[in-house]
Protein backbone atom coordinates (compact mmCIF):
# COMPACT_ATOMS: atom_id res chain seq x y z
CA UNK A 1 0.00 0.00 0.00
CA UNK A 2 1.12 3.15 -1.03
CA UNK A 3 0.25 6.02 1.90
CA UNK A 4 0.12 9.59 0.79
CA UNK A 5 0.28 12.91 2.70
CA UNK A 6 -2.99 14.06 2.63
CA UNK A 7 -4.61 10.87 4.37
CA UNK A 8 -2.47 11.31 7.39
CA UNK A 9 -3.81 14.03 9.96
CA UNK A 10 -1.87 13.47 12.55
CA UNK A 11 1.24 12.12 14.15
CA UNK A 12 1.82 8.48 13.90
CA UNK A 13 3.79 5.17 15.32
CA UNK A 14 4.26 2.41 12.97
CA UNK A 15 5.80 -0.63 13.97
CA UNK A 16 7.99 -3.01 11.19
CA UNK A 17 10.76 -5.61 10.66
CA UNK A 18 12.17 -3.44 8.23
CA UNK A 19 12.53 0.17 7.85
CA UNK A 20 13.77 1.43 4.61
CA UNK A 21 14.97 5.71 3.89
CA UNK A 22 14.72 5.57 0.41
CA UNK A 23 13.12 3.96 -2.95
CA UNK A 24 15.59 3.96 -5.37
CA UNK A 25 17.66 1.38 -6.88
CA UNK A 26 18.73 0.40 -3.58
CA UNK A 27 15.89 0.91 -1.48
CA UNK A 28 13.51 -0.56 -4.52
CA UNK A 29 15.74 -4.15 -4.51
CA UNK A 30 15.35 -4.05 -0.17
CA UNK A 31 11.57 -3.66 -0.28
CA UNK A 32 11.19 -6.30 -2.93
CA UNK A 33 13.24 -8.89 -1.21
CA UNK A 34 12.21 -8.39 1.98
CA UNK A 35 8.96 -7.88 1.82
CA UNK A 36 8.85 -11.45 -0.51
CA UNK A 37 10.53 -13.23 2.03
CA UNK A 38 7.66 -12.60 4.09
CA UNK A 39 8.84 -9.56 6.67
CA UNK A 40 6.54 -6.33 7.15
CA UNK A 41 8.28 -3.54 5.21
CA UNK A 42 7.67 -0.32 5.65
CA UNK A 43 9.81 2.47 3.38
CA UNK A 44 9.78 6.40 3.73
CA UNK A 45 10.31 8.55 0.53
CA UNK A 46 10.64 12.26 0.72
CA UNK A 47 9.56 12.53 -2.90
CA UNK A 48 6.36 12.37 -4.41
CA UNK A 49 4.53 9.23 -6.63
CA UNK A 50 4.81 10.33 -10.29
CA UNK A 51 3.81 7.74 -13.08
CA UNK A 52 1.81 7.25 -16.38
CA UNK A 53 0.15 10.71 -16.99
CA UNK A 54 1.16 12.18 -14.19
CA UNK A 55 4.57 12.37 -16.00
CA UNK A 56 3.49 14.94 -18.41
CA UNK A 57 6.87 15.59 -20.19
CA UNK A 58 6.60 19.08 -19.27
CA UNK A 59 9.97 20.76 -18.13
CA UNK A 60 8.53 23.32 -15.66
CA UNK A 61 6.39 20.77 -13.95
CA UNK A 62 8.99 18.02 -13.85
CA UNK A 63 12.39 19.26 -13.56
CA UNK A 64 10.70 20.61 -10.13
CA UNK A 65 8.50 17.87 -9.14
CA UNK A 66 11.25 14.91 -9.96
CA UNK A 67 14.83 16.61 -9.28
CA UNK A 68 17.03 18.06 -6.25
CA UNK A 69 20.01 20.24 -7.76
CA UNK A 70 22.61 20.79 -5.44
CA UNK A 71 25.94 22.44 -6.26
CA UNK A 72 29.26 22.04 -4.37
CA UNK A 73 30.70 24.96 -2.08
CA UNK A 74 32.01 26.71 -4.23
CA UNK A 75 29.53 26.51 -6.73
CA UNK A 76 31.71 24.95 -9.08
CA UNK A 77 29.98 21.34 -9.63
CA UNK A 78 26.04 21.12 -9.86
CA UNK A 79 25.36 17.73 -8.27
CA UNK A 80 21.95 16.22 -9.80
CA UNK A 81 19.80 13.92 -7.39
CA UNK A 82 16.22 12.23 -7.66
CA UNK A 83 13.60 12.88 -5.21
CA UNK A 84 10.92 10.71 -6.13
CA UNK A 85 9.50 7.70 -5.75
CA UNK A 86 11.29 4.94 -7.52
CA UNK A 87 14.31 7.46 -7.32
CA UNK A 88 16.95 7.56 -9.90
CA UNK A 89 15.89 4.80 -12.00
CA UNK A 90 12.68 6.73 -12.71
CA UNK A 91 14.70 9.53 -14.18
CA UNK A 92 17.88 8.66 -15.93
CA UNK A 93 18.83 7.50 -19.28
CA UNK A 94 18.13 3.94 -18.57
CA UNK A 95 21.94 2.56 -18.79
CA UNK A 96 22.24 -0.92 -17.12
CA UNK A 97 26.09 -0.73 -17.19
CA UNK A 98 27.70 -3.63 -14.98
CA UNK A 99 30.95 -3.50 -12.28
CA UNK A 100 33.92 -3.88 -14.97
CA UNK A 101 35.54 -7.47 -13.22
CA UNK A 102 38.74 -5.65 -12.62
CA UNK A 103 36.95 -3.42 -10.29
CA UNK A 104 35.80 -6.35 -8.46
CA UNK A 105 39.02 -8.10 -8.16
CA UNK A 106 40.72 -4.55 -6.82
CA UNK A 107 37.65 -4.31 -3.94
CA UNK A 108 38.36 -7.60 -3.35
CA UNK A 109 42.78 -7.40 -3.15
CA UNK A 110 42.92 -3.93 -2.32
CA UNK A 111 40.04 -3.29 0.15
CA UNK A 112 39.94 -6.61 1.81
CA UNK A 113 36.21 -6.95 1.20
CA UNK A 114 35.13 -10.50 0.86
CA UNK A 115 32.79 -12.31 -1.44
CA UNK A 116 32.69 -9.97 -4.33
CA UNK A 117 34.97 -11.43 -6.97
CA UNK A 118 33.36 -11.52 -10.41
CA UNK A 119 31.40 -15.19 -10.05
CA UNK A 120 30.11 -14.34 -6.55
CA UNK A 121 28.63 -10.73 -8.27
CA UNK A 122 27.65 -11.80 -11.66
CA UNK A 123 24.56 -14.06 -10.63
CA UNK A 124 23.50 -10.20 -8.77
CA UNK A 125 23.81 -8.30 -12.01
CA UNK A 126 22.44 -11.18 -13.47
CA UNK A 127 18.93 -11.29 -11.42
CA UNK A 128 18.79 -7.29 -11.53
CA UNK A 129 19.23 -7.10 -15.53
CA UNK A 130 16.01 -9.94 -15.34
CA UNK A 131 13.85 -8.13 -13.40
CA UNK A 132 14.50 -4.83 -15.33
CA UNK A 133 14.21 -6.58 -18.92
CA UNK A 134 17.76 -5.15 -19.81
CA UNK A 135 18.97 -5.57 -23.10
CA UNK A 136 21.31 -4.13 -25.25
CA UNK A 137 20.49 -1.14 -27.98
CA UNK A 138 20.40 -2.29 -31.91
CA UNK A 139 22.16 -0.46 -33.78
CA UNK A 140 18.60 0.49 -35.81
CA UNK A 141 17.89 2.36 -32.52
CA UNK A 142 20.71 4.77 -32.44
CA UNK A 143 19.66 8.22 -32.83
CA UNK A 144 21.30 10.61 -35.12
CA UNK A 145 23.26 12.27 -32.27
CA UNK A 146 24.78 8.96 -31.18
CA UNK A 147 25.06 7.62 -34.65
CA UNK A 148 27.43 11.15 -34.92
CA UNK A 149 29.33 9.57 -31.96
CA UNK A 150 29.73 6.35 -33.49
CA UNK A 151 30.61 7.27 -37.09
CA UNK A 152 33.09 9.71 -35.99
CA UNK A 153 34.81 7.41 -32.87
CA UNK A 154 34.56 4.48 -36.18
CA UNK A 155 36.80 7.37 -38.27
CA UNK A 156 39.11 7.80 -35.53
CA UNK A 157 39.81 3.85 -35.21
CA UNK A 158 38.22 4.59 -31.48
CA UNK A 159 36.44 1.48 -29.57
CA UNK A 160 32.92 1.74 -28.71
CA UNK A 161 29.31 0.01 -27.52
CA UNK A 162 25.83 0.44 -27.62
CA UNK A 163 24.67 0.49 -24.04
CA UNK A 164 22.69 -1.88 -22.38
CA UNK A 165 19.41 -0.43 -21.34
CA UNK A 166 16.24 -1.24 -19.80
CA UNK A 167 13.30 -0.34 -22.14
CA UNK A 168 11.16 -2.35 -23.91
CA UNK A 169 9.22 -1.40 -27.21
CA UNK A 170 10.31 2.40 -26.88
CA UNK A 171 8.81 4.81 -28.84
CA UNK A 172 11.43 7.11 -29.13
CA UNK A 173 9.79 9.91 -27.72
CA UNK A 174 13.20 10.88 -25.88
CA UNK A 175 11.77 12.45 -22.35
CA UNK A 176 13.82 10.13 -20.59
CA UNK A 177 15.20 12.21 -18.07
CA UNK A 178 11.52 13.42 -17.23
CA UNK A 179 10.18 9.71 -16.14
CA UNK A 180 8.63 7.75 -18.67
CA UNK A 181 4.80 8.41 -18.89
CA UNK A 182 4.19 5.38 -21.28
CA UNK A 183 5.55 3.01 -19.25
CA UNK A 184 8.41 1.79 -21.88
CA UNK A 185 11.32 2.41 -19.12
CA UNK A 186 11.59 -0.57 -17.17
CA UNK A 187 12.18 1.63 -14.13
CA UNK A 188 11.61 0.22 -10.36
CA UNK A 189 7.87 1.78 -10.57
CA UNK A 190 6.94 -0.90 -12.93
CA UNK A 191 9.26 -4.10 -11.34
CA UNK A 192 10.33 -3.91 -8.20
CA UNK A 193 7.96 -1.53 -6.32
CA UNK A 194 4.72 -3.39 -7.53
CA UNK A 195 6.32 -6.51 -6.53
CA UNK A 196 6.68 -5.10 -2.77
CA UNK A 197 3.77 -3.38 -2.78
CA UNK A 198 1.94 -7.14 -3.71
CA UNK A 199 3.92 -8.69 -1.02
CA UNK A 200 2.55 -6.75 1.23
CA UNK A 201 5.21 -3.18 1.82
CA UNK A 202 3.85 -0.01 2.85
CA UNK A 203 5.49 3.18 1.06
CA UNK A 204 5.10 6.20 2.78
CA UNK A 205 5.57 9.25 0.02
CA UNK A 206 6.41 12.73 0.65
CA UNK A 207 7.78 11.18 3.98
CA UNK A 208 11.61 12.81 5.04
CA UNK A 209 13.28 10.27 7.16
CA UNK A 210 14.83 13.17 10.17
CA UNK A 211 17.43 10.54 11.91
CA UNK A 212 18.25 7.32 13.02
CA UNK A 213 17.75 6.35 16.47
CA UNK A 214 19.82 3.78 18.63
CA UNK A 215 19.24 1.97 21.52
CA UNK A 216 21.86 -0.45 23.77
CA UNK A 217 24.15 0.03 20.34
CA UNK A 218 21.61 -0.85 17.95
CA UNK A 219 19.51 0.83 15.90
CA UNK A 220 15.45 1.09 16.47
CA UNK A 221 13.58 3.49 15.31
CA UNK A 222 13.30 6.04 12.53
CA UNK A 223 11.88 9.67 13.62
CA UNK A 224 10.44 11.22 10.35
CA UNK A 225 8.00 14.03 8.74
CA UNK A 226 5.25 13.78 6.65
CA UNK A 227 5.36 16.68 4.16
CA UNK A 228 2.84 18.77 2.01
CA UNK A 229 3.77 18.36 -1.09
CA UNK A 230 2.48 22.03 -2.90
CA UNK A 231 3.40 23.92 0.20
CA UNK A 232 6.23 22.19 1.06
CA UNK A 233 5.27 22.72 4.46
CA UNK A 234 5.81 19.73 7.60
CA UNK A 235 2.28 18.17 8.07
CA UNK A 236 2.67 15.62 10.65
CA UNK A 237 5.65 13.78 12.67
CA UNK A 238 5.85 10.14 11.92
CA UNK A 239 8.41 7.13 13.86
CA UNK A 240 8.36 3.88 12.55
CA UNK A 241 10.15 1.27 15.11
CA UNK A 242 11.77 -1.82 13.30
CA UNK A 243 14.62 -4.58 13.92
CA UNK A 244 16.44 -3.37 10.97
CA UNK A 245 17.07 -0.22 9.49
CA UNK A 246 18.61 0.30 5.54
CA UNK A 247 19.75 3.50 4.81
CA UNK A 248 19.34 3.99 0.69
CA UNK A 249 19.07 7.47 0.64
CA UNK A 250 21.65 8.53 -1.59
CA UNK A 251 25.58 9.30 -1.40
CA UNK A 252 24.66 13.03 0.11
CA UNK A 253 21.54 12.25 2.39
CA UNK A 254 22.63 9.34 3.92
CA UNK A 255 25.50 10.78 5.49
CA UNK A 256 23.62 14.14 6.24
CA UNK A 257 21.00 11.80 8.03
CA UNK A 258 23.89 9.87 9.79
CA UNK A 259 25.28 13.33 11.04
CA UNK A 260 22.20 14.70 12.07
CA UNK A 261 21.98 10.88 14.00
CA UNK A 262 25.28 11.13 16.02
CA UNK A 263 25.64 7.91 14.88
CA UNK A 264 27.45 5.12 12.83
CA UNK A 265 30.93 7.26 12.80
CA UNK A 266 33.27 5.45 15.22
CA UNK A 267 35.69 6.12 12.06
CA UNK A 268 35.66 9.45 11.49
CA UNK A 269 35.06 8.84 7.93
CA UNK A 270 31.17 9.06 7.21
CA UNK A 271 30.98 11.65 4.28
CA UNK A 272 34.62 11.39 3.64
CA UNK A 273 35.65 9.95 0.58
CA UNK A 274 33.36 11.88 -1.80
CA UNK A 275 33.57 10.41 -5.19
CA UNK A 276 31.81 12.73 -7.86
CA UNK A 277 32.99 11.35 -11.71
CA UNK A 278 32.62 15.14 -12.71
CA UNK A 279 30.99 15.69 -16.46
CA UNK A 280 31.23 18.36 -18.54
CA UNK A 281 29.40 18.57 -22.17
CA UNK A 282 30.97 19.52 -25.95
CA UNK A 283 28.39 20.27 -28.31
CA UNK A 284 28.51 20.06 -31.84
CA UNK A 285 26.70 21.89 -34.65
CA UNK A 286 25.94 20.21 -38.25
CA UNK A 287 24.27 21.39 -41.65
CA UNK A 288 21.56 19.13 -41.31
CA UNK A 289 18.97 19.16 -39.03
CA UNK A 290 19.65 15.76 -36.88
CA UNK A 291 16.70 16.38 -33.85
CA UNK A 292 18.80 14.70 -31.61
CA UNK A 293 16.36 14.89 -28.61
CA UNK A 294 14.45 12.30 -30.55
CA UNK A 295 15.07 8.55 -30.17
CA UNK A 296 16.96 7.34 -27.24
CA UNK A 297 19.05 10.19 -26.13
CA UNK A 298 21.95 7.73 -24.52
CA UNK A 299 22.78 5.14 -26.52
CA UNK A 300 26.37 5.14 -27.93
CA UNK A 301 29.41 5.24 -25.77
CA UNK A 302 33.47 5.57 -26.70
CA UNK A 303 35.10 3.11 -24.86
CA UNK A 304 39.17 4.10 -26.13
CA UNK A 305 40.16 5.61 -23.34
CA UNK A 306 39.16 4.34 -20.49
CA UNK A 307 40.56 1.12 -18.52
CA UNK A 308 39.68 -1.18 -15.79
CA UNK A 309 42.58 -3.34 -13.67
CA UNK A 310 42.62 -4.81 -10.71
CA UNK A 311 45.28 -2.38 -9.30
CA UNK A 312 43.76 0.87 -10.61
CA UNK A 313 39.92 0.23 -10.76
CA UNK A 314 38.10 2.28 -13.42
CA UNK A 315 40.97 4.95 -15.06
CA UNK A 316 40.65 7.65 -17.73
CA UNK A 317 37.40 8.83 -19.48
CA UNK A 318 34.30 7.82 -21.16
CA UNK A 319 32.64 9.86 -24.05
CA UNK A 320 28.90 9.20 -24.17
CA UNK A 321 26.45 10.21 -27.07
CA UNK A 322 23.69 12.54 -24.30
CA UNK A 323 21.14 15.23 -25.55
CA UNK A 324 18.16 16.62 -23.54
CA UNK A 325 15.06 18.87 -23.63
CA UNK A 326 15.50 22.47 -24.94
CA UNK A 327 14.61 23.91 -20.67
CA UNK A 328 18.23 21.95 -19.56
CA UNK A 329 20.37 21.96 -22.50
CA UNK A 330 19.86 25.91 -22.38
CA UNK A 331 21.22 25.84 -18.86
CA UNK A 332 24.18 24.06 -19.73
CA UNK A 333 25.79 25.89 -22.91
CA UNK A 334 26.88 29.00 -22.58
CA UNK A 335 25.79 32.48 -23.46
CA UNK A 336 23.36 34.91 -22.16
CA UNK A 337 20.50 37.11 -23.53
CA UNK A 338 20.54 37.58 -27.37
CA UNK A 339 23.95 35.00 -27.57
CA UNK A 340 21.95 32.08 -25.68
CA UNK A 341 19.11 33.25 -27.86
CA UNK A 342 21.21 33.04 -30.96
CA UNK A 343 22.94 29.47 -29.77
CA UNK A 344 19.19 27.92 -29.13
CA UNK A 345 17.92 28.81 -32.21
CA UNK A 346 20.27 25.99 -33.66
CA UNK A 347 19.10 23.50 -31.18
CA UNK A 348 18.23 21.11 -34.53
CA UNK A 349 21.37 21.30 -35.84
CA UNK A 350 23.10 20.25 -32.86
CA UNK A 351 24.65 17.03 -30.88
CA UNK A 352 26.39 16.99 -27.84
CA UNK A 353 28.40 14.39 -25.68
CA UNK A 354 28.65 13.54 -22.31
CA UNK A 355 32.33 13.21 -20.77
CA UNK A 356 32.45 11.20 -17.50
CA UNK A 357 36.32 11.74 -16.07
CA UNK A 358 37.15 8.88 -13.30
CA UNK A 359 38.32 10.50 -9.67
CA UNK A 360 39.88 9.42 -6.40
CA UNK A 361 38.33 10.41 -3.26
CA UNK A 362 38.14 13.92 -3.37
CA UNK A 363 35.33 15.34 -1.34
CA UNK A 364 33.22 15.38 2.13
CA UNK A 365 29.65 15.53 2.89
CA UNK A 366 29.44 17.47 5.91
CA UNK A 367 26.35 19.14 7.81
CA UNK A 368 25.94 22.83 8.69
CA UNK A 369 24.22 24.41 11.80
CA UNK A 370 20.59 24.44 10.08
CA UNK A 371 20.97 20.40 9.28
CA UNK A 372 21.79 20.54 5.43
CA UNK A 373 24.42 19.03 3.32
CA UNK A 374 27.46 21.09 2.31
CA UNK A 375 29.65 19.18 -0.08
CA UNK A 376 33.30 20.31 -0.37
CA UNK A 377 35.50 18.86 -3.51
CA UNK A 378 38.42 19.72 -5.59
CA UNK A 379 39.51 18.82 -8.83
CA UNK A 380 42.83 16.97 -8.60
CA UNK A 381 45.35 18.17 -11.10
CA UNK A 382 45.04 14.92 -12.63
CA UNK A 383 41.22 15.32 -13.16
CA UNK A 384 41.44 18.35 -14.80
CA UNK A 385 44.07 17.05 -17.35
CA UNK A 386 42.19 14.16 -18.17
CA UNK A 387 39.35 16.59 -18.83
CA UNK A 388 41.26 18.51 -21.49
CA UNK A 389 42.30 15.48 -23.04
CA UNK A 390 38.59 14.24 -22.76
CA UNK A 391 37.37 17.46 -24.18
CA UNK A 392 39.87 17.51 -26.99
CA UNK A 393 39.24 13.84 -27.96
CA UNK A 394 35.05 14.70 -28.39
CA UNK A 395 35.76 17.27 -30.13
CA UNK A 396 38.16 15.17 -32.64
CA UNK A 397 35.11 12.64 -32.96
CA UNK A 398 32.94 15.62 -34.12
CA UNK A 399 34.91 16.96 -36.43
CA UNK A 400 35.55 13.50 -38.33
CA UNK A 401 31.88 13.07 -38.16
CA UNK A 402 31.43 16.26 -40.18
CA UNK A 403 30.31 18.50 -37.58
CA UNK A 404 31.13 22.44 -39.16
CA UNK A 405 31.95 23.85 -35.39
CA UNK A 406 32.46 22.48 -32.05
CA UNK A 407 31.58 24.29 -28.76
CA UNK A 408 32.91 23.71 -25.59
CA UNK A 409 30.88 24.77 -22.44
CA UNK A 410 33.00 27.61 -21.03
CA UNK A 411 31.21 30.83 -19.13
CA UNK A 412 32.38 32.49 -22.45
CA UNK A 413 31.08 30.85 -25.42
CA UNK A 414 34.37 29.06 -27.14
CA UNK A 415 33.13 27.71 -30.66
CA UNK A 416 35.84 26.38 -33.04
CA UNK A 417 35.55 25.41 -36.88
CA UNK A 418 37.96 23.18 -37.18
CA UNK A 419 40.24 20.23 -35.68
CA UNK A 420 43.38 22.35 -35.92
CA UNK A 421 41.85 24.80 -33.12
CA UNK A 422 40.98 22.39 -30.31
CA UNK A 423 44.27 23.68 -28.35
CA UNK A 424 42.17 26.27 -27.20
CA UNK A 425 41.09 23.94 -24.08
CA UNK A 426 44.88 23.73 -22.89
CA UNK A 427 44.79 27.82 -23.33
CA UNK A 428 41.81 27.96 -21.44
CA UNK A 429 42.00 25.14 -18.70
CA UNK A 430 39.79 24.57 -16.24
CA UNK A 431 39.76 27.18 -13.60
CA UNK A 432 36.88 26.88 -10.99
CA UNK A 433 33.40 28.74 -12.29
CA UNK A 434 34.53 28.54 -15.95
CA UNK A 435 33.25 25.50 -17.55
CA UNK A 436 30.08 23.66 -16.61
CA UNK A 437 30.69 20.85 -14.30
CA UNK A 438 28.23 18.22 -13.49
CA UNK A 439 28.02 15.18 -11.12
CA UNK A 440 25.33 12.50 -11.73
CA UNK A 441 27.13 9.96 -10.27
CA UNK A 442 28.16 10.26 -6.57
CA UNK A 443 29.52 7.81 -4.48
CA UNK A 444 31.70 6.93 -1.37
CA UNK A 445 30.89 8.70 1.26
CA UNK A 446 30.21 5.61 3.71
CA UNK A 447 32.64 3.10 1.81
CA UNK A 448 32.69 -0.41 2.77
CA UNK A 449 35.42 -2.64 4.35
CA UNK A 450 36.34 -5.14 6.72
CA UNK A 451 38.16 -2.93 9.40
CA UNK A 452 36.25 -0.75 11.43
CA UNK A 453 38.90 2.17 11.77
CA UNK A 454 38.95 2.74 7.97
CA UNK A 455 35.14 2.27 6.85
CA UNK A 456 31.85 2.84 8.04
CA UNK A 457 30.16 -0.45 7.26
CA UNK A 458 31.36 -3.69 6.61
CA UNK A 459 31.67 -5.94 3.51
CA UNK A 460 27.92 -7.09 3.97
CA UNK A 461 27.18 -3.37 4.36
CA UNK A 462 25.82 -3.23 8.14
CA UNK A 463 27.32 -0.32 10.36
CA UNK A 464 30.66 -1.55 12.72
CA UNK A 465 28.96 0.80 15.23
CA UNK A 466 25.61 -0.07 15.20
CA UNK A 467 24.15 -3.17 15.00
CA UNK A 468 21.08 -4.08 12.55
CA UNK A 469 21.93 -0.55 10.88
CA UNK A 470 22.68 -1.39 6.83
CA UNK A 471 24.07 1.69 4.19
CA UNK A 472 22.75 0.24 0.93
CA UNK A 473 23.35 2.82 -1.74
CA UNK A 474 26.26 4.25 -4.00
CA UNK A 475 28.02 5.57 -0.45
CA UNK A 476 29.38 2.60 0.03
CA UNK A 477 31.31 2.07 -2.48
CA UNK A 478 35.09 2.35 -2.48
CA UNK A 479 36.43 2.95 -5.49
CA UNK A 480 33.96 4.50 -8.73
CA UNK A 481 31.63 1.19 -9.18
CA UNK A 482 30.97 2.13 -12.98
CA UNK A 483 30.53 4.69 -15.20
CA UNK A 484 26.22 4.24 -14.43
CA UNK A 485 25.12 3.57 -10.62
CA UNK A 486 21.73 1.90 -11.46
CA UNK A 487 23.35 -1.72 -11.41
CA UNK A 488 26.17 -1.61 -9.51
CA UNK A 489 23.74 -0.58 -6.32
CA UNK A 490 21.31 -2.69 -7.05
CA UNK A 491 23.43 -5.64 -7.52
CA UNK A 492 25.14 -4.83 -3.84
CA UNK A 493 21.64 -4.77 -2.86
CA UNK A 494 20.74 -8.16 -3.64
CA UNK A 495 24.16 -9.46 -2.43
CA UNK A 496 23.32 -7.57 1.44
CA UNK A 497 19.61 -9.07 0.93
CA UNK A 498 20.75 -12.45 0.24
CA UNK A 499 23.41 -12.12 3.60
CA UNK A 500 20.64 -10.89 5.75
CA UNK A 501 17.77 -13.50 4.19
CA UNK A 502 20.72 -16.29 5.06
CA UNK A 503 21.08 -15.07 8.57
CA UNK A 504 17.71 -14.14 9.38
CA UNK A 505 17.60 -15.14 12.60
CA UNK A 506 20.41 -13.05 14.09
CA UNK A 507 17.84 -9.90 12.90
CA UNK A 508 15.03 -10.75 13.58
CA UNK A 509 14.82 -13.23 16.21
């Protein structure tokens, strides 16, 4: 059953086996498996239930009923979040992109985490691809701003794939990013949820999980608030008591709710270890009118430069075929007034790509005095050079794919017309407020490991300093998990459900 604001009047106490913060990919798999092997779920989502019609592909309506932008300290990254119900996997491009095995192997050798090599995982990725109908993109089904990517990466000699994705019988229609309102995104709102919901999991929506309370070192009960959703304003207090507690709130909430808890940081080290895989976007302008926000907007990806090894983990860059709707491309290129004017006017003509940059630890979640996230990260020197090379190397796979100019996304409009002129990026650099940045992909600020006194859960994903207190989402990871989150977390997911279904009786008696 799915309980909305407006039926609750007044405060409540709910009572449950299992208390999920969160309905995303990780928070989706929990309820599911949980609530199928027979425990009372209950799960608290501060966003709203969107679906079908209610998805109206409108950009005013959606980018504000669906998203949470929040932007690093210095305003320097914009850091994009869901806040829905069925969280990410409701919004994004629908990329089912696996843990590279090297990745696995390093968690494994270098991290001392147990039970994760490549055989013990791929039966995980295996069960999550099946329940969300993955399969990989046709070639047929490449729109003409990834068919760009591919034809000019194919010039180049470049490696690339089609992603794997999870829609069936798309239409084309290309609102990804604003939910799918015919139901062609295999998203957790069509999968997972229902399956909960049938098995017997109440979802409380528009429901902000407060903090995490403890009792004779282990956790109990979750104090929350019930929130209007128009005004925004708190409508009622809500605490649901239950033997075990997942936190799957996202790489920034769930150490903001930990914080605002006092609890699970025996380490010192919960919102350390921000991981951010910073974007930035080079657009491209053609002769012909391609309409590249038609089709599947994310479908092509070159692969040449980036590596996976079991010392390393996930190295270099990724260049990924990406458009959007006119309402957030405009806020990403540059220009203002009559120039943005002039640049939008050629939004036909135009294909962009996505460059995803691989980082180290870089960042912190930490909490200010009124209880809200402030994120602190740096580019490493490292980061930004890959960058420039990243930036250079789209702009190379334009060009050979016949594109007449090539912009890059500085403050200042920078538009070249030829190959010979992309050493303008070195002249320019990256200097902080001058290029858009963009993190879709956060992770690691709870990361995972066997010793106590250098992670905040263990390999299994339950708290060192509280007991029956699991961190289920992208925090925990310690390295970058993939170039896309959706699987990775929801493969871990199923891995912590099957530990706790195995010892069931050590949680709940």
């Amino acid at each position: 059953m799915i309980i909305y604001p407006e039926t609750i009047t007044g405060s409540r106490n709910v009572t449950a086996d299992v208390c999920i913060i969160g309905s995303g990919s990780a928070g989706s798999v929990m309820a599911m498996e949980m609530a199928e092997a027979g425990l009372d779920v209950v799960v608290l989502e501060e966003g709203g239930h969107y679906s079908g019609a209610d998805l109206n592909q409108d950009e005013r309506d959606m980018l504000a009923a669906l998203y949470r932008q929040r932007y690093t300290k210095d305003l320097n990254i914009a850091l994009t979040q869901a806040v829905c119900l069925g969280g990410g996997p409701l919004i994004n491009m629908a990329d089912c992109v696996r843990t590279p095995d090297p990745v696995l192997a390093m968690w494994g050798k270098k991290f001392g985490i147990p039970d994760i090599s490549p055989d013990r995982m791929h039966p995980y990725f295996e069960k999550a691809e099946e329940i969300l109908n993955a399969a990989a993109i046709t070639d047929d089904q490449l729109n003409p701003n990834n068919l760009m990517v591919k034809t000019g990466a194919e010039k180049l000699g470049y490696s690339g794939e089609n992603f794997v994705n999870n829609r069936v019988d798309c239409i084309g229609c290309g609102f990804c990013l604003l939910g799918c309102t015919y139901g062609r995104k295999q998203s957790t709102i069509l999968n997972y949820l229902p399956r909960a919901l049938e098995a017997g999991a109440s979802i409380y929506v528009s429901t902000r999980a407060d903090r995490i309370e403890q009792k004779d070192g282990r956790a109990y009960r979750v104090v929350a608030t019930v929130i209007d959703p128009k005004t925004k304003k708190e409508r009622a207090p809500i605490e649901v008591t239950a033997s075990v507690i997942m936190l799957a709130a996202n790489t920034v909430n769930t150490p903001q709710i930990l914080q605002a808890s006092g609890i699970a940081d025996g380490s010192g080290l919960v919102g350390k270890n921000l991981l951010l895989q910073p974007h930035t976007m080079v657009s491209a302008f053609f002769d012909e009118d391609l309409k590249s926000y038609r089709g599947i907007p994310q479908s092509y990806a070159c692969t040449r430069f980036e590596d996976a090894d079991e010392d390393r983990g996930l190295s270099g860059f990724r260049i990924e075929g990406g458009f959007t709707l006119p309402g957030q491309v405009s806020t990403i290129i540059p220009g203002f007034g009559p120039e943005l004017k002039a640049l939008m006017t050629r939004y036909n003509k135009m294909a962009n790509v996505m460059v995803l940059v691989y980082d180290e630890p870089a960042g912190e979640v930490s909490v200010n005095r009124h209880g809200r996230p402030v994120i602190t990260y740096s580019l490493s020197e490292p980061v930004k050079a890959r960058m420039i090379t990243a930036m250079k190397e789209a702009a190379r796979i334009f060009f050979a794919a016949g594109a007449k100019q090539v912009m890059f996304t500085y403050e200042v409009p920078t538009i070249i017309d030829d190959v010979s002129k992309i050493s303008i990026v070195d002249e320019r650099g990256i200097q902080p407020n001058t290029l858009t940045l963009m993190s879709f992909h956060m992770q690691g600020t709870c990361r995972m490991g066997p010793n106590p006194a250098s992670s905040v859960v263990n390999p299994y994903l339950e708290s060192h300093d509280v007991k029956n207190l699991f961190i289920v989402d992208a925090s925990v990871t310690p390295s970058t998990a993939a170039s896309h989150n959706m699987l990775p977390i929801m493969a871990m997911a199923h891995r912590t459900a099957d530990y706790i279904l195995t010892n069931r009786t050590r949680y709940f008696g």
